[in-house]
Protein backbone atom coordinates (compact mmCIF):
# COMPACT_ATOMS: atom_id res chain seq x y z
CA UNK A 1 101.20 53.00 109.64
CA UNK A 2 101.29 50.71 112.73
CA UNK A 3 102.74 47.10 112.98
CA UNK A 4 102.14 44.69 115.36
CA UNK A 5 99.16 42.96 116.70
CA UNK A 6 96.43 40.63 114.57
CA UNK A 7 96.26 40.61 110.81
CA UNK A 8 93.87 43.23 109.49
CA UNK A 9 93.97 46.33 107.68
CA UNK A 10 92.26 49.67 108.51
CA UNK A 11 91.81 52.88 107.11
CA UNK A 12 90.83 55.82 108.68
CA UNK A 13 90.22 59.45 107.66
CA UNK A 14 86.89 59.61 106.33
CA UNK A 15 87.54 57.01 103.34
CA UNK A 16 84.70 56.08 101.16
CA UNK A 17 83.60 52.77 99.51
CA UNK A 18 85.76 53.24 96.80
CA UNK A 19 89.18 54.02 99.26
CA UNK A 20 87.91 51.04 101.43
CA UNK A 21 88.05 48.97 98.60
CA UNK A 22 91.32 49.81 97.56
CA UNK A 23 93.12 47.39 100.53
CA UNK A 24 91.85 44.63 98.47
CA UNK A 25 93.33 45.86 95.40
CA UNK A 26 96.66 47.03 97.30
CA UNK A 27 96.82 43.49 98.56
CA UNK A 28 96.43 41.73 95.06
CA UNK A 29 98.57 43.85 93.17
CA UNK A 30 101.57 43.89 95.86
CA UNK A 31 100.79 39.84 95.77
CA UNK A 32 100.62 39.83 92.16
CA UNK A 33 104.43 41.66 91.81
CA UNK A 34 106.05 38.60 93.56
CA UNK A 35 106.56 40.49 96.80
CA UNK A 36 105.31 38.90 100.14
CA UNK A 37 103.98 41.19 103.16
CA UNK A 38 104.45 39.62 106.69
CA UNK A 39 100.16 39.37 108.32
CA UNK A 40 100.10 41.82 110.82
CA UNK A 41 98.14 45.27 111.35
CA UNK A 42 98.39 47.50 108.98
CA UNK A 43 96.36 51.13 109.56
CA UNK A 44 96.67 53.93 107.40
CA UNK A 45 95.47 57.65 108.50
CA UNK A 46 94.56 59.48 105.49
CA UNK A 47 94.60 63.29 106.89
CA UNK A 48 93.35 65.86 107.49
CA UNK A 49 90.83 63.37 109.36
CA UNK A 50 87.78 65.45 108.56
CA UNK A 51 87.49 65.68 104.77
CA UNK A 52 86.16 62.89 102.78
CA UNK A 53 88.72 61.00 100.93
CA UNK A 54 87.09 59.72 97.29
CA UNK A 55 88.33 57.92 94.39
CA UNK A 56 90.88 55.40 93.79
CA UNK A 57 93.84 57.84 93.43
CA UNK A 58 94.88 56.67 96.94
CA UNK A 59 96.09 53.04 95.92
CA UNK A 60 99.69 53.79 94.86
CA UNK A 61 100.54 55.89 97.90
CA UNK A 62 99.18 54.06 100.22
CA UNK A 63 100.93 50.62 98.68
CA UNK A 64 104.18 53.03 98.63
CA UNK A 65 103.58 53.68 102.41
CA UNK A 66 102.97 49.66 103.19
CA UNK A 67 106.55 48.80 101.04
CA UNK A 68 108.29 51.12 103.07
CA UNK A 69 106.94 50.43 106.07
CA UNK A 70 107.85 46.36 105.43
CA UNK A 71 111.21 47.58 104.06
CA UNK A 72 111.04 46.90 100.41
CA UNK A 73 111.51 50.33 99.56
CA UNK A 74 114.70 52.02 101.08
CA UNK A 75 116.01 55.44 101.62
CA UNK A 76 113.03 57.22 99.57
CA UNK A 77 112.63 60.50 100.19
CA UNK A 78 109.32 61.77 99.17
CA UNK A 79 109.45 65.11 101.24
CA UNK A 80 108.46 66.97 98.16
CA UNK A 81 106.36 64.41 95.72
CA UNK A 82 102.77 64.02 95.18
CA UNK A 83 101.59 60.66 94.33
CA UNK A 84 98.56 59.74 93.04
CA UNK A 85 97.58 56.25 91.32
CA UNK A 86 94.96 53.34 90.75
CA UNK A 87 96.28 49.91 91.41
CA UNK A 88 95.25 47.27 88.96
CA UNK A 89 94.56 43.38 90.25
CA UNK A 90 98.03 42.40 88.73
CA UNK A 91 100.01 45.57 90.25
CA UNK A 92 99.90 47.68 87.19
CA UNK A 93 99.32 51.99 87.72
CA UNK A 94 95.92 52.93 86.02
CA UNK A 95 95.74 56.54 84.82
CA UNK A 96 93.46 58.54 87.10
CA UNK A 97 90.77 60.25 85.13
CA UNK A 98 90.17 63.24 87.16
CA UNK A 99 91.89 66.86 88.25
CA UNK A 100 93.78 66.77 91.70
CA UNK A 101 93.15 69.90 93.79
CA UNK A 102 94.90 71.34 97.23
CA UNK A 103 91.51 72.43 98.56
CA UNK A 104 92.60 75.72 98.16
């Protein structure tokens, strides 16, 4: 993720509707927890850059990625996690209702 410059958020990596969406739900439910993200440019490259991306599973890391990046999360090491979540509106983790796979 990159900071500086004008407000806006971008997401690149071959996201579809449903991943485009999800910067309006990240922005609600981070809103809706009480925390307060400082307006600048936010982009998030969702690799490898040519596979489709579907599905809402890529809320919760991408929020995770934004509240590290603004410094509300600290010292996290996710080296070895997989995360996978839909946001709800008020910040609350929806299950996800379908298998993850490697591609391999």
């Amino acid at each position: 993720m990159y900071h500086g410059g004008l407000p806006s958020w971008d997401i690149v990596g071959l996201p579809d509707t449903s991943v485009r969406e999800s910067k309006e739900r990240i922005k609600a439910a981070i809103k809706n927890t009480g925390i307060k993200i400082e307006s600048r440019r936010i982009v998030i490259n969702l690799s490898p850059a040519d596979t489709k991306k579907e599905g809402s599973i890529y809320d919760l890391p991408m929020a995770i990625g934004i509240l590290i990046s603004n410094e509300y999360l600290k010292e996290v090491n996710l080296s070895n996690a997989v995360i996978v979540g839909e946001l709800s509106l008020d910040g609350k983790i929806n299950k996800i209702n379908r298998s993850i796979s490697n591609g391999t």
